[in-house]
C-alpha atoms as a PDB file:
ATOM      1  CA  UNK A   1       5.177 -15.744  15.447  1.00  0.00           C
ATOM      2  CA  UNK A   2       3.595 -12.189  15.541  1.00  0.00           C
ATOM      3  CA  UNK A   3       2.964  -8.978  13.833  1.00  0.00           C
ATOM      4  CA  UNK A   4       5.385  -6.246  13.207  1.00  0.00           C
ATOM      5  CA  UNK A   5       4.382  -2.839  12.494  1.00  0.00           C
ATOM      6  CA  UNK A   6       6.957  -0.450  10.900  1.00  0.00           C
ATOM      7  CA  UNK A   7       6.299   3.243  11.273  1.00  0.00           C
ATOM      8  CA  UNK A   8       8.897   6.506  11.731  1.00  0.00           C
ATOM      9  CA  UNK A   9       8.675   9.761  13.321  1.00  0.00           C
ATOM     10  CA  UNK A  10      10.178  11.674  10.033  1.00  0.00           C
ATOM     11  CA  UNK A  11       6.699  10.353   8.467  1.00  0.00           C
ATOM     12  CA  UNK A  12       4.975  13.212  10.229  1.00  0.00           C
ATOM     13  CA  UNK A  13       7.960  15.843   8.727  1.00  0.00           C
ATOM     14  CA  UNK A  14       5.589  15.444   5.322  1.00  0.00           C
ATOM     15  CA  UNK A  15       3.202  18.321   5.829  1.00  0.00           C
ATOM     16  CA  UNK A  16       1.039  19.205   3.456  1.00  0.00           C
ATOM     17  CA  UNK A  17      -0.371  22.629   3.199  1.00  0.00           C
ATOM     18  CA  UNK A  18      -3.703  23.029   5.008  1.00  0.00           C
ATOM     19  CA  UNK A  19      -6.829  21.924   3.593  1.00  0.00           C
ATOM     20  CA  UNK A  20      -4.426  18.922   1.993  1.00  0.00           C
ATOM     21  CA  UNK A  21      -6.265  15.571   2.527  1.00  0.00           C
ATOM     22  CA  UNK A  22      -2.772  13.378   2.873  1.00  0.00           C
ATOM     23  CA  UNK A  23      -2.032  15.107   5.974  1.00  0.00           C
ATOM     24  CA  UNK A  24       0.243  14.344   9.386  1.00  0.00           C
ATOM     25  CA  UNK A  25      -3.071  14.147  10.920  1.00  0.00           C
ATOM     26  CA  UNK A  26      -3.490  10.572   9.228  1.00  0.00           C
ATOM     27  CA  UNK A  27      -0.695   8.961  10.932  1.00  0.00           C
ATOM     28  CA  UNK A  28      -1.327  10.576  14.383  1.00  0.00           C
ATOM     29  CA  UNK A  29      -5.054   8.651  13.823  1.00  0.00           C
ATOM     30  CA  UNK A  30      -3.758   5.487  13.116  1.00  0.00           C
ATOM     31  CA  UNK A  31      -1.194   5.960  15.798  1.00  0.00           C
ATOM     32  CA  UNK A  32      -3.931   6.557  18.111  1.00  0.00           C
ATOM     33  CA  UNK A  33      -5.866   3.867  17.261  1.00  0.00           C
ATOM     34  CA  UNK A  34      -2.711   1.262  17.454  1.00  0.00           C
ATOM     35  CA  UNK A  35      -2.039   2.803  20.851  1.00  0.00           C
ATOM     36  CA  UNK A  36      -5.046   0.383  22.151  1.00  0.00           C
ATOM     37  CA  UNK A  37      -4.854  -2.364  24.601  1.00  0.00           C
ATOM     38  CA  UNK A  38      -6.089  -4.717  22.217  1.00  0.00           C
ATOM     39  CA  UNK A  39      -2.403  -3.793  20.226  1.00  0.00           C
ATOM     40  CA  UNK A  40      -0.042  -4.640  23.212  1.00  0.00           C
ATOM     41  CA  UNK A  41       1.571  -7.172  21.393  1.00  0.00           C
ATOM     42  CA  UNK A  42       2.348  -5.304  17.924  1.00  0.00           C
ATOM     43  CA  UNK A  43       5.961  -5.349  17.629  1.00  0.00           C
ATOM     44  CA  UNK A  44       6.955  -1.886  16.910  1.00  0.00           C
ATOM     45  CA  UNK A  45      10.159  -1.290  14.889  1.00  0.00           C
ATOM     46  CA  UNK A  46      11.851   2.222  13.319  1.00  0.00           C
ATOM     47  CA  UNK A  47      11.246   1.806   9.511  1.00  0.00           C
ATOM     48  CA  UNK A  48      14.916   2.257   8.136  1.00  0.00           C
ATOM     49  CA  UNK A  49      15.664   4.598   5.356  1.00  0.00           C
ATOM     50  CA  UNK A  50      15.958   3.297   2.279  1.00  0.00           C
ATOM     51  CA  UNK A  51      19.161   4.344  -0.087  1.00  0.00           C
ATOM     52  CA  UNK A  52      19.270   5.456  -3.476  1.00  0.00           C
ATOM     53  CA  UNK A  53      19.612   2.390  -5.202  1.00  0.00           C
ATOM     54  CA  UNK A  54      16.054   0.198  -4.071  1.00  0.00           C
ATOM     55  CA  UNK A  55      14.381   3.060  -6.149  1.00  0.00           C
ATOM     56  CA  UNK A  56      16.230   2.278  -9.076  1.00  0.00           C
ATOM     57  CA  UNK A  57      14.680  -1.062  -8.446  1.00  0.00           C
ATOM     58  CA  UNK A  58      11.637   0.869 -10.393  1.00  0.00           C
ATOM     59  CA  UNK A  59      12.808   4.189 -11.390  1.00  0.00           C
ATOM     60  CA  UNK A  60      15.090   5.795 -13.347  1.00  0.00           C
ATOM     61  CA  UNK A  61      18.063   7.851 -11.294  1.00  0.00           C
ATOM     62  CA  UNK A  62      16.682  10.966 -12.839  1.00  0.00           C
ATOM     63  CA  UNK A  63      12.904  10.091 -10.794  1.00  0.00           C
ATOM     64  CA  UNK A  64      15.344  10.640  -7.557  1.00  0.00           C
ATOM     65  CA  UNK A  65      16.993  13.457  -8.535  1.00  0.00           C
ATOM     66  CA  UNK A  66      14.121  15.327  -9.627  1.00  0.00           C
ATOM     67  CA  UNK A  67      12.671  14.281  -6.134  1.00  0.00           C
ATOM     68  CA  UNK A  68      15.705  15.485  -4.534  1.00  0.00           C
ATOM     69  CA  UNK A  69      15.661  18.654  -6.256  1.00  0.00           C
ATOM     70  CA  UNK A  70      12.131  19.459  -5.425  1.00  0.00           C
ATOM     71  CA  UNK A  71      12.083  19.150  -1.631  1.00  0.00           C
ATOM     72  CA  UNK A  72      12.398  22.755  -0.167  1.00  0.00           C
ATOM     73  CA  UNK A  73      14.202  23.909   2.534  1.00  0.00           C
ATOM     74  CA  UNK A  74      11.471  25.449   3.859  1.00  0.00           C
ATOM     75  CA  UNK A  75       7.480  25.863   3.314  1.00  0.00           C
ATOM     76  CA  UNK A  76       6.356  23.645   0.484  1.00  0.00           C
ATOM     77  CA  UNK A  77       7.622  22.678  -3.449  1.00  0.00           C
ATOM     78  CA  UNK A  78       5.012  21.533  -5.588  1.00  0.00           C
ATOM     79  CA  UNK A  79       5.743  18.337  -8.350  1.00  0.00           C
ATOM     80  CA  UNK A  80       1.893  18.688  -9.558  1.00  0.00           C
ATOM     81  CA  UNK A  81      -1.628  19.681  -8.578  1.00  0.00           C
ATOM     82  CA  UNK A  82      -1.898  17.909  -5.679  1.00  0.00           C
ATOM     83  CA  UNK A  83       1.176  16.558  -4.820  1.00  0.00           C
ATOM     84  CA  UNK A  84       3.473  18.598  -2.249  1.00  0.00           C
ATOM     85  CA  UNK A  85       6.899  18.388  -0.523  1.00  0.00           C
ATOM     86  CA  UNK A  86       7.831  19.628   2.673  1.00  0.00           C
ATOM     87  CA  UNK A  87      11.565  19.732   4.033  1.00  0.00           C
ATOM     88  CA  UNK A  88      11.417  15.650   5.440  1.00  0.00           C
ATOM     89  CA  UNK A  89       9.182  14.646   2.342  1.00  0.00           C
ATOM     90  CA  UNK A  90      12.322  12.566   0.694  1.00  0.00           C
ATOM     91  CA  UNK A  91      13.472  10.781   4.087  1.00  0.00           C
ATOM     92  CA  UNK A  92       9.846   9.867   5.188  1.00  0.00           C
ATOM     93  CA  UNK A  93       9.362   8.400   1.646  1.00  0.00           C
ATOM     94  CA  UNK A  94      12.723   6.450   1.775  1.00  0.00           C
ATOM     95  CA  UNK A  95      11.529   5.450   5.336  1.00  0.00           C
ATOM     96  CA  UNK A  96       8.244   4.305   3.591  1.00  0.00           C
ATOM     97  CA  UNK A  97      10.493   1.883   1.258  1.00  0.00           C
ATOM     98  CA  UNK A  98      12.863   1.127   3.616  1.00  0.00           C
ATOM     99  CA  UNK A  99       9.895  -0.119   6.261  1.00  0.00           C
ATOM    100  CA  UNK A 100       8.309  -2.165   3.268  1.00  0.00           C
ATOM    101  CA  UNK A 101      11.854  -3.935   2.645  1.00  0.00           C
ATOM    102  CA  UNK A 102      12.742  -4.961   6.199  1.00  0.00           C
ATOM    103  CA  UNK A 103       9.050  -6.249   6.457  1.00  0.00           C
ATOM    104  CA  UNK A 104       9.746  -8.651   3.675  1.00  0.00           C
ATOM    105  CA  UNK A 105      13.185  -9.561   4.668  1.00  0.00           C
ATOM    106  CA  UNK A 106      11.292 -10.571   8.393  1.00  0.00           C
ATOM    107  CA  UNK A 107       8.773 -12.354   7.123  1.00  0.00           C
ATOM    108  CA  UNK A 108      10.870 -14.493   4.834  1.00  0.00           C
ATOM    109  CA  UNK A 109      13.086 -14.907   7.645  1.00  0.00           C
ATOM    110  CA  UNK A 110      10.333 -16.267   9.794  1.00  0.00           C
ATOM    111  CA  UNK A 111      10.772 -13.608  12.617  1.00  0.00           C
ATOM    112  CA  UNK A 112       7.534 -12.457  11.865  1.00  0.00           C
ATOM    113  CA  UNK A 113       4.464 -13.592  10.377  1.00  0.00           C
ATOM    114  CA  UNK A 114       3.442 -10.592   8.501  1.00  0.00           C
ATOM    115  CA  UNK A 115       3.234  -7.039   8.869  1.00  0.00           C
ATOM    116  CA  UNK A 116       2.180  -3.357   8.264  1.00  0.00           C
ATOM    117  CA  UNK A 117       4.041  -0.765   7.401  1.00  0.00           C
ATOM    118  CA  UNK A 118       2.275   2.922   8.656  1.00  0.00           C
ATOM    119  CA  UNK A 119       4.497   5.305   6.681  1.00  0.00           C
ATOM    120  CA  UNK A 120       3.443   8.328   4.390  1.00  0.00           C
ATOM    121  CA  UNK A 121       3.562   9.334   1.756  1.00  0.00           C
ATOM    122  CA  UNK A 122       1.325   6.734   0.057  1.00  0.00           C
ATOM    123  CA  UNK A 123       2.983   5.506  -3.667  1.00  0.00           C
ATOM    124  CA  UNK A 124       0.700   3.703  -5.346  1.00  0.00           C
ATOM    125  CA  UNK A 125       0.120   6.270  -7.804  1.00  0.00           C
ATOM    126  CA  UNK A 126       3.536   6.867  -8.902  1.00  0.00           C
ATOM    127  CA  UNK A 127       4.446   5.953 -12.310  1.00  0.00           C
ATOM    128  CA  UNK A 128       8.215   5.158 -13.422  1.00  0.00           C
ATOM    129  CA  UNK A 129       9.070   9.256 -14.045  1.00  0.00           C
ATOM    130  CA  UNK A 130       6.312  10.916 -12.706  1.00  0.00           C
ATOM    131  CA  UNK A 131       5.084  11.207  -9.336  1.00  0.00           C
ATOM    132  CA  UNK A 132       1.663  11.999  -8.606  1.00  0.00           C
ATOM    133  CA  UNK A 133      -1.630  11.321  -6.848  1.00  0.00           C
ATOM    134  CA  UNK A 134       0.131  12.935  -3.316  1.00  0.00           C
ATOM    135  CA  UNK A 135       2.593   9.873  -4.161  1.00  0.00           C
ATOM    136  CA  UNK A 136       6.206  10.451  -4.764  1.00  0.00           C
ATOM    137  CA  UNK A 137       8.170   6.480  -5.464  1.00  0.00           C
ATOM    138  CA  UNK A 138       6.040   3.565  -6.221  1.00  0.00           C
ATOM    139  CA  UNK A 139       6.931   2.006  -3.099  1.00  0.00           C
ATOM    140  CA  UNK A 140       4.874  -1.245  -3.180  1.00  0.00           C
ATOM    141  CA  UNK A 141       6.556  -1.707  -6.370  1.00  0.00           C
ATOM    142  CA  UNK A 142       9.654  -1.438  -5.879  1.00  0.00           C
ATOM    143  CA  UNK A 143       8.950  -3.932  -2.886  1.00  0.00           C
ATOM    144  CA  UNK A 144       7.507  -6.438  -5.259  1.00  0.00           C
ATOM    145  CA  UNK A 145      11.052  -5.695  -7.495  1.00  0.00           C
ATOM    146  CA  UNK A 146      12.953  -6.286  -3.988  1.00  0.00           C
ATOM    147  CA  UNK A 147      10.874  -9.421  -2.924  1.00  0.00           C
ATOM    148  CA  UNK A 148      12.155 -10.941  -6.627  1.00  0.00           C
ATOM    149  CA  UNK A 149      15.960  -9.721  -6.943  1.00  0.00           C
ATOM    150  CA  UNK A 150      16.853 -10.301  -3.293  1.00  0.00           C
ATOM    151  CA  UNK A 151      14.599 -13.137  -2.516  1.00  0.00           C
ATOM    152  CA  UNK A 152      14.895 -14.745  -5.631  1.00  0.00           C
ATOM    153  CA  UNK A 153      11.102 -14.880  -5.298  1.00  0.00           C
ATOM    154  CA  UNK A 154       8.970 -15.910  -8.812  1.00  0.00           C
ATOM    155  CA  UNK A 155       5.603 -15.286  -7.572  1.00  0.00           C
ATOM    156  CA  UNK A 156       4.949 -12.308  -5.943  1.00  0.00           C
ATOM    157  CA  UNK A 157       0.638 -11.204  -5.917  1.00  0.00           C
ATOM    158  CA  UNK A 158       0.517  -7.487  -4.895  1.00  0.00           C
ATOM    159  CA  UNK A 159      -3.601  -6.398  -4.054  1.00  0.00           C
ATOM    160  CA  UNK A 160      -4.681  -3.555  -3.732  1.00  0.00           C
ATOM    161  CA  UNK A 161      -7.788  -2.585  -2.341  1.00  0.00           C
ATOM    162  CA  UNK A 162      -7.568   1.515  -2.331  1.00  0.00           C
ATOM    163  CA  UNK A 163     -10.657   3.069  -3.316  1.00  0.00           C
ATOM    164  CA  UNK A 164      -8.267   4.513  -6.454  1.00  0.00           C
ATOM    165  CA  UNK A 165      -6.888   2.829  -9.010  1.00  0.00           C
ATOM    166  CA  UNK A 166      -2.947   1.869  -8.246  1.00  0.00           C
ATOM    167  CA  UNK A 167      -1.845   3.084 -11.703  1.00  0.00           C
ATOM    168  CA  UNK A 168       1.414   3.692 -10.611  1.00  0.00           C
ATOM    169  CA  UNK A 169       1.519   0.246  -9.273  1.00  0.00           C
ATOM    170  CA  UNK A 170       0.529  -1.252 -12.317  1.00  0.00           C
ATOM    171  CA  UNK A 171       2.682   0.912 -14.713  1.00  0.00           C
ATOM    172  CA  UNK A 172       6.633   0.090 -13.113  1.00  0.00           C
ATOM    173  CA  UNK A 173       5.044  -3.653 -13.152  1.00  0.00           C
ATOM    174  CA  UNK A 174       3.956  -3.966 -16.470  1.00  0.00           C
ATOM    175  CA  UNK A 175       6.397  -6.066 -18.078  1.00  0.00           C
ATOM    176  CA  UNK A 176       6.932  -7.725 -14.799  1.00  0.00           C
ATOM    177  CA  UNK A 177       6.149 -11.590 -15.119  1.00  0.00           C
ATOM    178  CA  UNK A 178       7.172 -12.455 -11.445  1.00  0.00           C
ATOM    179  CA  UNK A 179       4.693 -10.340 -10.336  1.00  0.00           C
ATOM    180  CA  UNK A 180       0.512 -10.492 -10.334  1.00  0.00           C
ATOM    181  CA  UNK A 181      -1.109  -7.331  -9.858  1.00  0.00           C
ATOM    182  CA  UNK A 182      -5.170  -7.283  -8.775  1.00  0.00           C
ATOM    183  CA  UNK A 183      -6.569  -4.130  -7.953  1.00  0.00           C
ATOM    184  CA  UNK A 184     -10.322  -3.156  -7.072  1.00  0.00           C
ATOM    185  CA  UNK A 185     -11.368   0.425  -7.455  1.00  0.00           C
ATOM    186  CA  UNK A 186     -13.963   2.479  -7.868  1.00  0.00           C
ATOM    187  CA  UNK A 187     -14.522   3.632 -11.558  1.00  0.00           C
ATOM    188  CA  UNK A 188     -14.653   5.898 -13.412  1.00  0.00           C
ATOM    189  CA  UNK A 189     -12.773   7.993 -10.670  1.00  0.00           C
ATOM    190  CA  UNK A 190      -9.230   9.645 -10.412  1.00  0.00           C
ATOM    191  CA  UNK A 191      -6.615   8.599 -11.934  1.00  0.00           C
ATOM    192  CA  UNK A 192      -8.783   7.565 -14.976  1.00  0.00           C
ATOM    193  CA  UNK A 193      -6.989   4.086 -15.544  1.00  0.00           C
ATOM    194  CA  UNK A 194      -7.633   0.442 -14.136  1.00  0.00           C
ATOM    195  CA  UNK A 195      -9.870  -0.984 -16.965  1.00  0.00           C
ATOM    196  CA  UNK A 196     -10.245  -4.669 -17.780  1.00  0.00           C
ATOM    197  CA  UNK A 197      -8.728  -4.109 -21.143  1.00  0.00           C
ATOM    198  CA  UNK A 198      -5.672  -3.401 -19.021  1.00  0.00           C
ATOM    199  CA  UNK A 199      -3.775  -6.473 -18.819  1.00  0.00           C
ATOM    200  CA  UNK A 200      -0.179  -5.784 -18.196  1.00  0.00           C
ATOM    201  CA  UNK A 201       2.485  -7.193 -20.910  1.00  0.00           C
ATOM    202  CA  UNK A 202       2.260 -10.782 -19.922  1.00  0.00           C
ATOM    203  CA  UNK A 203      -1.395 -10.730 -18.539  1.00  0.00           C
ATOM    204  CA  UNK A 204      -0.357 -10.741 -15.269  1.00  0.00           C
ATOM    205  CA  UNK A 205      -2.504  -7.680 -14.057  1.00  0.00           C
ATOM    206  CA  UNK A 206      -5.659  -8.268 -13.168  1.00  0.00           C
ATOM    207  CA  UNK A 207      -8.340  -4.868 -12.917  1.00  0.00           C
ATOM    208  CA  UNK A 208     -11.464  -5.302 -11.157  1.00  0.00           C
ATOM    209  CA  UNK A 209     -13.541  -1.597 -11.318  1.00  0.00           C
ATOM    210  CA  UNK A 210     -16.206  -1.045  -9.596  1.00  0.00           C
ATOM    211  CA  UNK A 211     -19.096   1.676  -9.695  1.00  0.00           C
ATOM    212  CA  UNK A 212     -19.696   4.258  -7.254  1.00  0.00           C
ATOM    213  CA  UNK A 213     -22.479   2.897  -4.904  1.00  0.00           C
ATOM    214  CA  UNK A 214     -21.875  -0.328  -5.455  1.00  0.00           C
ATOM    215  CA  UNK A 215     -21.387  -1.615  -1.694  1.00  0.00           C
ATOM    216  CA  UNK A 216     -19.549  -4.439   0.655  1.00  0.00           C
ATOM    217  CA  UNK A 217     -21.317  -7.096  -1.027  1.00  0.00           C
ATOM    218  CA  UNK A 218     -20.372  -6.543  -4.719  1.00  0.00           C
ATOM    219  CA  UNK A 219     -16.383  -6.029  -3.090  1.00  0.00           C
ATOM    220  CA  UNK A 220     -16.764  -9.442  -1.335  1.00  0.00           C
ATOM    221  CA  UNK A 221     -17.638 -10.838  -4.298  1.00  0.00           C
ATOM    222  CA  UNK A 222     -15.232  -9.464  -6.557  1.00  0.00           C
ATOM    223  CA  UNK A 223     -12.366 -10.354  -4.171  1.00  0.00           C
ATOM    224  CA  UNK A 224     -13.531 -13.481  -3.336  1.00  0.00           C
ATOM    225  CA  UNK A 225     -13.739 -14.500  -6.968  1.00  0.00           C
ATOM    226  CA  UNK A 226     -10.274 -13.254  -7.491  1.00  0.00           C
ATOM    227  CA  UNK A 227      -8.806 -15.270  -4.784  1.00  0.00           C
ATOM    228  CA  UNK A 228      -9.904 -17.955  -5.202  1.00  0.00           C
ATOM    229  CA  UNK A 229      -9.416 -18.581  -9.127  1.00  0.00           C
ATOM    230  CA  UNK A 230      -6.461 -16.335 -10.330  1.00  0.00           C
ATOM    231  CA  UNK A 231      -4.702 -15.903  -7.177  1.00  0.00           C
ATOM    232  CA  UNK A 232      -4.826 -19.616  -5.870  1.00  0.00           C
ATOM    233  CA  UNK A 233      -4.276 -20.672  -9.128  1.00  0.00           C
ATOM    234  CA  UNK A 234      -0.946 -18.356  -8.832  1.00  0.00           C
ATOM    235  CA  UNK A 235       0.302 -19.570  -5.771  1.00  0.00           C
ATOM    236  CA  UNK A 236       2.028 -16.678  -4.355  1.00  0.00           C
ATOM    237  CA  UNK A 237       5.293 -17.216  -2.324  1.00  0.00           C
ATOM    238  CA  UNK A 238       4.644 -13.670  -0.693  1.00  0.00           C
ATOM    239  CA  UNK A 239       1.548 -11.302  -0.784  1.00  0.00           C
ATOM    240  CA  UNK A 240       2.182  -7.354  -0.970  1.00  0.00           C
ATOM    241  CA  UNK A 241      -0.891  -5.247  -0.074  1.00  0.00           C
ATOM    242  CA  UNK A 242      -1.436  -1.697  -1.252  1.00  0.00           C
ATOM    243  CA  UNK A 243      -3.968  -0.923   1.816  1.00  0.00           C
ATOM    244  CA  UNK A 244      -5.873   1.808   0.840  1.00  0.00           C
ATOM    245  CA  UNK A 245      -8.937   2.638   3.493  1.00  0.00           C
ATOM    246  CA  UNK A 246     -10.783   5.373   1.317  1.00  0.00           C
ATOM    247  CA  UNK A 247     -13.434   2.620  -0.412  1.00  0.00           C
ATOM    248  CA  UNK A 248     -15.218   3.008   3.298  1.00  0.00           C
ATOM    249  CA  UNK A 249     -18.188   5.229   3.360  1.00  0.00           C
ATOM    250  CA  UNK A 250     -17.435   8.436   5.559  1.00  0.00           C
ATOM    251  CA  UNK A 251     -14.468   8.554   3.183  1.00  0.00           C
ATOM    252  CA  UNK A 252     -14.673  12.165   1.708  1.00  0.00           C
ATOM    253  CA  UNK A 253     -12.638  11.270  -1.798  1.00  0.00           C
ATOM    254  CA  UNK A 254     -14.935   8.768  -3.447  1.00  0.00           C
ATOM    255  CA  UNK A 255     -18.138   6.318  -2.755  1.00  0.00           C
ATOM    256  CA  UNK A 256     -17.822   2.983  -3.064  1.00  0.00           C
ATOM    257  CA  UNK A 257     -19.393   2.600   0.437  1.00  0.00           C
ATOM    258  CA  UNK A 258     -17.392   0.108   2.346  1.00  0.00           C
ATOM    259  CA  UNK A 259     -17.940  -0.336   5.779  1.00  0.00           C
ATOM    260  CA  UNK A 260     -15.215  -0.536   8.520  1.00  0.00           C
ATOM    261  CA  UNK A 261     -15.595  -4.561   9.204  1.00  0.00           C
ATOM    262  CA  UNK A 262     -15.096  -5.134   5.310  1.00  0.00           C
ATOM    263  CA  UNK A 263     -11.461  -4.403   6.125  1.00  0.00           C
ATOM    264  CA  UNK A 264     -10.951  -6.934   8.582  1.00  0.00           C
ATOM    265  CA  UNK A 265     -12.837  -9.169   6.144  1.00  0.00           C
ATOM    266  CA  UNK A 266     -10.077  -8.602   3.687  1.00  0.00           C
ATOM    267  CA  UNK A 267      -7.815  -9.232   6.064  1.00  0.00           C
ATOM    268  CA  UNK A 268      -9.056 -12.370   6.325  1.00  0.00           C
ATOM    269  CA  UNK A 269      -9.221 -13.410   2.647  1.00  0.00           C
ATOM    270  CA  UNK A 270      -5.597 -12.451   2.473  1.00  0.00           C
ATOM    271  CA  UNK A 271      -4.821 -14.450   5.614  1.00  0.00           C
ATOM    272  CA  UNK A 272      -6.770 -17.501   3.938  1.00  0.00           C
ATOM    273  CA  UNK A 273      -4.712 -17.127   1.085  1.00  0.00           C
ATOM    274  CA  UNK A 274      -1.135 -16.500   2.179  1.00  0.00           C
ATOM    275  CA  UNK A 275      -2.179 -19.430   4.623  1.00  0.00           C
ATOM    276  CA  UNK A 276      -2.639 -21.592   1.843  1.00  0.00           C
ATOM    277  CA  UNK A 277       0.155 -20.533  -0.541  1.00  0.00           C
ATOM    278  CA  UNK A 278       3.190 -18.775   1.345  1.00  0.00           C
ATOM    279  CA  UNK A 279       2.795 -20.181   4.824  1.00  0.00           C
ATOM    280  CA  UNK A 280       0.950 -16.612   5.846  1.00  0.00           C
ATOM    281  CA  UNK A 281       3.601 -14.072   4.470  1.00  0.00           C
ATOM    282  CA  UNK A 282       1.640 -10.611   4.211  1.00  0.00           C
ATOM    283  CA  UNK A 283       3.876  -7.458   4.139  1.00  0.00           C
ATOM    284  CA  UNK A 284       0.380  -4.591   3.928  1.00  0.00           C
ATOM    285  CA  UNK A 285       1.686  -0.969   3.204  1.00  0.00           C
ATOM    286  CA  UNK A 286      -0.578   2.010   3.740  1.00  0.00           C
ATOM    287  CA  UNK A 287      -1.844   4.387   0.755  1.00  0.00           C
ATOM    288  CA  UNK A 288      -5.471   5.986   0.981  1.00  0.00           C
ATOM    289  CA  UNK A 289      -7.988   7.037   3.235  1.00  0.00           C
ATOM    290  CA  UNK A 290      -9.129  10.604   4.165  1.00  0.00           C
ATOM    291  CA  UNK A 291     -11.503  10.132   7.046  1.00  0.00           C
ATOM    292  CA  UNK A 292      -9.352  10.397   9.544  1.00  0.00           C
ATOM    293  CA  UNK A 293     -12.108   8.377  12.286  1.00  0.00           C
ATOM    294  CA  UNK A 294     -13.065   5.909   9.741  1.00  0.00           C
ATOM    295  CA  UNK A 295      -9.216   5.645   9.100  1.00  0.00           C
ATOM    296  CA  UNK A 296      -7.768   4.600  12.464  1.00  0.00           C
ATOM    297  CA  UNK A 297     -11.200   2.219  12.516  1.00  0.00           C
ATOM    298  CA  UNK A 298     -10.374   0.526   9.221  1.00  0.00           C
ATOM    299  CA  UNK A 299      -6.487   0.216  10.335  1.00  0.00           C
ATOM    300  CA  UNK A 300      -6.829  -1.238  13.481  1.00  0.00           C
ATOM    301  CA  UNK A 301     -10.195  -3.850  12.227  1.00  0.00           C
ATOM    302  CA  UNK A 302      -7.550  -4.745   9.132  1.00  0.00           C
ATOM    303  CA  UNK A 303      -4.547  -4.997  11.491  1.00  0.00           C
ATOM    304  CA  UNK A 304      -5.944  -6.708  14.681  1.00  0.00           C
ATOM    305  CA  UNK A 305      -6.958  -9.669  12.066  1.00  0.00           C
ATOM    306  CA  UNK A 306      -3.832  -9.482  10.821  1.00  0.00           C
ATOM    307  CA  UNK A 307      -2.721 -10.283  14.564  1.00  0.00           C
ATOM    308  CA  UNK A 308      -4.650 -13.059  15.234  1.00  0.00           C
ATOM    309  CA  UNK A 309      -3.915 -15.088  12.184  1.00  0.00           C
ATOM    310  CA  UNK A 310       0.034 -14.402  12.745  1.00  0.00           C
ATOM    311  CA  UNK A 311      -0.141 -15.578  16.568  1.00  0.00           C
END
């Protein structure tokens, strides 16, 4: 089997106005540093375009519409502080779904062992009306929804490892029992949420914050913990992952401190896991990370693991 990365040119249509950390210029990194030798054997597909109805999977029809409505014809429309919309926002969104849909349906298939998905915007931060945090759908979690209604799937894990808490994430999953949600984050930091006292409706979201500073060997630890009590314990059928590469150190948003080779050691973990559980079913969709060196370092460390354990 092999890797499949799903990526689409209308992803650099979402331009941000300058200064904006979520810019094009993330992709074209991570583009770059996929473009390596070393990534020859990446299978490269067009991430389709998700319709209407997969957001309702998490969001009401009036989240869409208001998206719809706000997406200019020209320059920029604003939803809140820091979260823009060009003219391409909505179709590279609905690409970022669609990508995160047909990675599931191929790795359930067995065409492909797992995959990453390098679409923007990010959508971890997305509640069920309110977009936010640069993000506009919650598009891991409406995967997770997907994964469950079209897969008939019962135990779904979704990680994420983004150097921000996935409130979004967590909020349009949290009366979702098919579903266990772990996140690690740096804390107290934007959005404000992600405590331990936050434990979803049928304590099946697990929060692990962690303090500014606090390094790769506290994160190893806390993830290490979590996979291999909660998570094994769990026995996903299919692991999302909200891959967020803005806990690393030249990251210019927060300071966790993170080095580029604890990426490919979370890799790893997840590998070990998925290995063990769901016969190595990882769908990994891209959120944070602001650096845009450190981010096509992190990418390609995470994804050339992710490589090696699908070959």
């Amino acid at each position: 089997m092999t890797t499949f990365l799903y990526s689409h040119p209308v992803c650099h249509d979402h331009v941000t106005p300058p200064g904006h950390p979520e810019q094009v210029a993330r992709l074209k990194a991570i583009e770059a540093a996929l473009s390596a030798p070393a990534f020859d054997a990446l299978v490269r597909k067009d991430a389709p375009e998700a319709t209407p109805d997969r957001v309702e999977l998490c969001h009401p029809r009036s989240h869409y519409d208001r998206i719809v409505a706000a997406e200019p014809q020209e320059g920029w429309g604003q939803l809140d502080g820091d979260t823009f919309m060009a003219p391409g926002s909505l179709e590279a969104a609905m690409r970022g779904i669609g990508g995160n849909l047909a990675a599931i349906d191929a790795v359930m298939a067995g065409e492909a062992a797992n995959a990453f998905v390098a679409c923007r915007p990010p959508g971890h931060h997305a509640e069920t009306e309110t977009p936010m945090g640069f993000c506009l759908f919650s598009t891991v979690g409406i995967a997770a929804r997907y994964a469950a209604e079209h897969h008939g799937l019962t135990r779904i894990a979704v990680l994420d490892f983004d150097v921000h808490h996935g409130n979004g994430t967590q909020d349009v999953l949290w009366n979702e029992d098919r579903v266990l949600f772990v996140s690690s984050h740096q804390s107290p930091l934007y959005p404000g949420s992600g405590s331990r006292a936050e434990q979803g409706a049928h304590g099946q979201i697990l929060n692990k914050p962690l303090e500014g500073g606090s390094g790769s060997v506290k994160m190893r630890a806390v993830w290490d913990r979590a996979i291999d009590t909660a998570l094994t314990n769990f026995e996903p059928e299919l692991i999302l992952v909200s891959a967020g590469f803005d806990a690393h150190r030249d990251d210019p948003l927060a300071g966790l401190n993170w080095h580029t080779d604890d990426f490919a050691w979370l890799a790893r973990r997840i590998c070990d896991l998925a290995d063990q559980t769901c016969a190595g079913r990882v769908v990994s969709s891209l959120e944070g990370g602001y650096d845009l060196d450190a981010l096509g370092e992190s990418v390609g460390a995470y994804v050339e693991v992710m490589m090696e354990r699908g070959a």
